[in-house]
Protein backbone atom coordinates (compact mmCIF):
# COMPACT_ATOMS: atom_id res chain seq x y z
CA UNK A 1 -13.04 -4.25 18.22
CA UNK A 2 -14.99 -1.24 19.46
CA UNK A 3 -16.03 -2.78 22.95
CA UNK A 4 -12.51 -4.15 23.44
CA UNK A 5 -11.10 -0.83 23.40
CA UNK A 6 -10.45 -0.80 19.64
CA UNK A 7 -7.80 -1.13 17.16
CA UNK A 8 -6.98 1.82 14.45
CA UNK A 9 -6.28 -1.10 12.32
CA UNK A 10 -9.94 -1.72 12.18
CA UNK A 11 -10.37 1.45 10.33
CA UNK A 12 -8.06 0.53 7.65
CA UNK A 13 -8.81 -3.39 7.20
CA UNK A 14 -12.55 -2.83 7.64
CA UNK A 15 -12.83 -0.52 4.66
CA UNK A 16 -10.50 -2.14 2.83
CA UNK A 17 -11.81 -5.29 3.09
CA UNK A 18 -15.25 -3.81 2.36
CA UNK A 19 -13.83 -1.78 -1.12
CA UNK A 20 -12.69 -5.69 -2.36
CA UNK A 21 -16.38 -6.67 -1.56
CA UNK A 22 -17.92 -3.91 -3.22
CA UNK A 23 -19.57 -2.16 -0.27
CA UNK A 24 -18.83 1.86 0.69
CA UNK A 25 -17.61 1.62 4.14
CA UNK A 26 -14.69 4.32 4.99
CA UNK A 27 -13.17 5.15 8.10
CA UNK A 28 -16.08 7.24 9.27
CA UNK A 29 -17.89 4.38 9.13
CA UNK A 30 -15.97 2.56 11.42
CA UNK A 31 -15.71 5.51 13.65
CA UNK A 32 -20.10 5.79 13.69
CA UNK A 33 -19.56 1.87 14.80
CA UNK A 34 -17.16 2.82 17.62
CA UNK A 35 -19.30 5.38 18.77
CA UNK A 36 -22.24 3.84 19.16
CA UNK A 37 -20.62 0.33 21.03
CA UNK A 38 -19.87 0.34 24.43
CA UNK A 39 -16.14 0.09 25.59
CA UNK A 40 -16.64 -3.19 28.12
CA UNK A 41 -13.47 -5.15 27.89
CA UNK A 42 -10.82 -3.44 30.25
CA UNK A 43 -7.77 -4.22 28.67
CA UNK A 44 -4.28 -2.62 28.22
CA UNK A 45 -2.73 -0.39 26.82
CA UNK A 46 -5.14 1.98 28.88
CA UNK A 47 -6.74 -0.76 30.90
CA UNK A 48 -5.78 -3.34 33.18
CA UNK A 49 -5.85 -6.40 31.71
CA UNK A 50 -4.62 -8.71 29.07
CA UNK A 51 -5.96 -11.26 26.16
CA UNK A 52 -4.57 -14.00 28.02
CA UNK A 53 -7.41 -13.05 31.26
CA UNK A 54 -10.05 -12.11 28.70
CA UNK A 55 -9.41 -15.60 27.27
CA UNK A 56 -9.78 -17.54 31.14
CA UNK A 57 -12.86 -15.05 31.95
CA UNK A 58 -14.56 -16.27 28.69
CA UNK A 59 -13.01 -14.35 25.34
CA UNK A 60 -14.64 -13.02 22.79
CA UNK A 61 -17.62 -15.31 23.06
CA UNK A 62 -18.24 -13.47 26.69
CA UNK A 63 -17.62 -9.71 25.25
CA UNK A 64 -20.09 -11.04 21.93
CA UNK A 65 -22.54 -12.28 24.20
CA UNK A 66 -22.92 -9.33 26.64
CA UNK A 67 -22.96 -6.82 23.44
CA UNK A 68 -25.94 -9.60 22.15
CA UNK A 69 -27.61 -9.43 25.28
CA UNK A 70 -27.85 -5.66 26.03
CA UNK A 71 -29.32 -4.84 21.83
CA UNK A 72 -25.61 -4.00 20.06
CA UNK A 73 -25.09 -6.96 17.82
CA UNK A 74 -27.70 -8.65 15.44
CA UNK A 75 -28.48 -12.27 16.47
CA UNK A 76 -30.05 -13.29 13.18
CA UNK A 77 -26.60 -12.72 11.17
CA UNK A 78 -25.56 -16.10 9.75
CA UNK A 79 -22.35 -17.46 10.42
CA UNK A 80 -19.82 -20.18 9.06
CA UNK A 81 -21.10 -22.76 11.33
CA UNK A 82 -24.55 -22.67 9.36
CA UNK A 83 -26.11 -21.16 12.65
CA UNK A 84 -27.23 -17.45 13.43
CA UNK A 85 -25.04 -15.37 15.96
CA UNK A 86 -27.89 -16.08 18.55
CA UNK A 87 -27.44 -19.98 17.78
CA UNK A 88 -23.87 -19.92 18.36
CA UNK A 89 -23.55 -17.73 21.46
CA UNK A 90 -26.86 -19.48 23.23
CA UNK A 91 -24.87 -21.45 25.90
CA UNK A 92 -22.15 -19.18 26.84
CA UNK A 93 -22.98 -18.25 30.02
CA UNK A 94 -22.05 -14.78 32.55
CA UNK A 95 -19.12 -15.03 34.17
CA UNK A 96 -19.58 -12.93 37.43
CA UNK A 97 -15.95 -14.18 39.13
CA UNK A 98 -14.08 -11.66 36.98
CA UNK A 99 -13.93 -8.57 36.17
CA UNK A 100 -12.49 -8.24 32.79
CA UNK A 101 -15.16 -7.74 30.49
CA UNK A 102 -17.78 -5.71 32.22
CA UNK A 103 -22.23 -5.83 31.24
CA UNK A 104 -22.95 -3.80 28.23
CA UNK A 105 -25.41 -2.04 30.18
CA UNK A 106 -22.35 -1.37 33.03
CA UNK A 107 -19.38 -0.49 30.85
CA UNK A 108 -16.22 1.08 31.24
CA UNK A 109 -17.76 4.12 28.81
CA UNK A 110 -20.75 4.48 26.78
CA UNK A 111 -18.44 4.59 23.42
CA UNK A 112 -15.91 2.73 21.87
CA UNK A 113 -11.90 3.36 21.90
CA UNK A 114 -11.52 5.13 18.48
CA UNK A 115 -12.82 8.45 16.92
CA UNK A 116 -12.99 9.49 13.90
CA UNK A 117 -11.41 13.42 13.24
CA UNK A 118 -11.44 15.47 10.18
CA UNK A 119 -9.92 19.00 10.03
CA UNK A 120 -6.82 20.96 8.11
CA UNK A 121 -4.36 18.18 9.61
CA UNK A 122 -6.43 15.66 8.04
CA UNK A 123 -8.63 16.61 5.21
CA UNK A 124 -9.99 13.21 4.46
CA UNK A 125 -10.12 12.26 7.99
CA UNK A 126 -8.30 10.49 10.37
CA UNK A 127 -8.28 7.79 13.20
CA UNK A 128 -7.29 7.98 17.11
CA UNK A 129 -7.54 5.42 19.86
CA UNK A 130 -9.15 7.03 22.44
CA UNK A 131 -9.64 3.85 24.89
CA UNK A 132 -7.64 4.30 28.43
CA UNK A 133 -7.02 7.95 27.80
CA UNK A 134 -7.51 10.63 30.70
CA UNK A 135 -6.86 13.92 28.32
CA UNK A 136 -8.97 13.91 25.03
CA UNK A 137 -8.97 17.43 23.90
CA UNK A 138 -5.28 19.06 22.67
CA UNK A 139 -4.65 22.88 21.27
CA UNK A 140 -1.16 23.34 20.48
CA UNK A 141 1.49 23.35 17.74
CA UNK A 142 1.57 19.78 16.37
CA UNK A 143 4.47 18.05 14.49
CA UNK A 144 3.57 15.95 11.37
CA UNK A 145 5.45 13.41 9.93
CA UNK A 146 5.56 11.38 6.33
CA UNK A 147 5.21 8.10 7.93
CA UNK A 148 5.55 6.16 10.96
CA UNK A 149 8.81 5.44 10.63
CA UNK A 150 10.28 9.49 10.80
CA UNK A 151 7.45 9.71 13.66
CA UNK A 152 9.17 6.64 15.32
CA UNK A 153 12.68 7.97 14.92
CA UNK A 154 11.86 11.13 16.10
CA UNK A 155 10.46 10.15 19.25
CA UNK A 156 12.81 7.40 20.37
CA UNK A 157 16.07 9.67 19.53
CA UNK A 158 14.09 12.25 21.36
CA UNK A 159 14.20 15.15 18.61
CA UNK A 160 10.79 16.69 20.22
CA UNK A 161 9.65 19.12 22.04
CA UNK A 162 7.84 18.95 25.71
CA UNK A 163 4.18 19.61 25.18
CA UNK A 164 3.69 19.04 21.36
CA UNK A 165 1.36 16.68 19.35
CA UNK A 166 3.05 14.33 16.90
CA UNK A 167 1.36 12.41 13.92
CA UNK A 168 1.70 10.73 10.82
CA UNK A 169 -0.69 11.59 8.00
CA UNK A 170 -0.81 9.49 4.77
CA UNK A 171 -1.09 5.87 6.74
CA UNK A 172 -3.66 4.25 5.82
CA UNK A 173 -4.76 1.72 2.35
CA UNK A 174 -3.18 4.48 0.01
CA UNK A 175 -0.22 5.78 2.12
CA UNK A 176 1.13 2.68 3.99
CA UNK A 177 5.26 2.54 4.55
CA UNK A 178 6.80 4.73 2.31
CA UNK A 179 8.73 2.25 1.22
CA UNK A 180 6.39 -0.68 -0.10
């Protein structure tokens, strides 16, 4: 996820799936993971390309090969073929005719797409995507929201104002919709 430009859903399914196994890992977890993988796969929202072109350049077997390669994934971690990552990823081979994933040692940026934040708008932390944005640093009033949904509303009828921050606390594995 991280060298793809990330997900925010990775910092709620990762943890959650991790609290059913019995294993700490919260979203500042995730966000140490993000921030030590390289971004490498250009691909939209902020990038240029799509999963369909990742897919013809060589998916995720290309991006988990490069990240192998260059010291970011573990190559002795058994998988559900019965073979180690290394096993499984020893004949994919570098596509240099494209352009969509890039060398982990050459990548778009040194970290991932998401960041961890923590402060008075959220206490117990919080989760941006990062990847494909010029502007990463914002002082201002902000306007917070119960839930996606108000957030949503708000910004498609247009009740905002020009040059504020809007966000939606309480999302996450214990404040999903409102309504479930």
């Amino acid at each position: 996820m991280a060298a793809s430009g990330g997900s925010t859903n990775a910092a709620l399914h990762l943890p959650a799936i991790a609290n059913e196994c019995g294993i700490k890992f919260d979203l500042f977890d995730v966000a140490a993971v993000f921030k030590r993988t390289p971004y490498v796969a250009d691909l939209k929202p902020g990038g240029r390309y799509v999963a369909k072109d990742m897919f013809e350049a060589g998916g995720i077997p290309l991006l988990m090969k490069t990240l192998l390669d260059h010291g970011f994934m573990h190559g002795d971690c058994m998988t559900v073929t019965g073979r180690t990552m290394a096993e499984n990823l020893k004949r994919v081979k570098w596509n240099k005719d494209q352009d969509v994933v890039r060398p982990a040692n050459k990548p778009l940026l040194a970290t991932g797409g998401v960041v961890g934040l923590k402060g008075n708008l959220a206490p117990e932390g919080a989760i941006v995507k990062v990847a494909g944005m010029a502007n990463l640093k914002f002082s201002g009033p902000a306007r917070c929201f119960d839930g996606e949904e108000a957030c949503f509303e708000a910004v498609k009828t247009r009740k905002y104002q020009e040059g504020r921050r809007a966000g939606h606390p309480l999302r996450g594995p214990q404040g999903g919709p409102r309504d479930a």
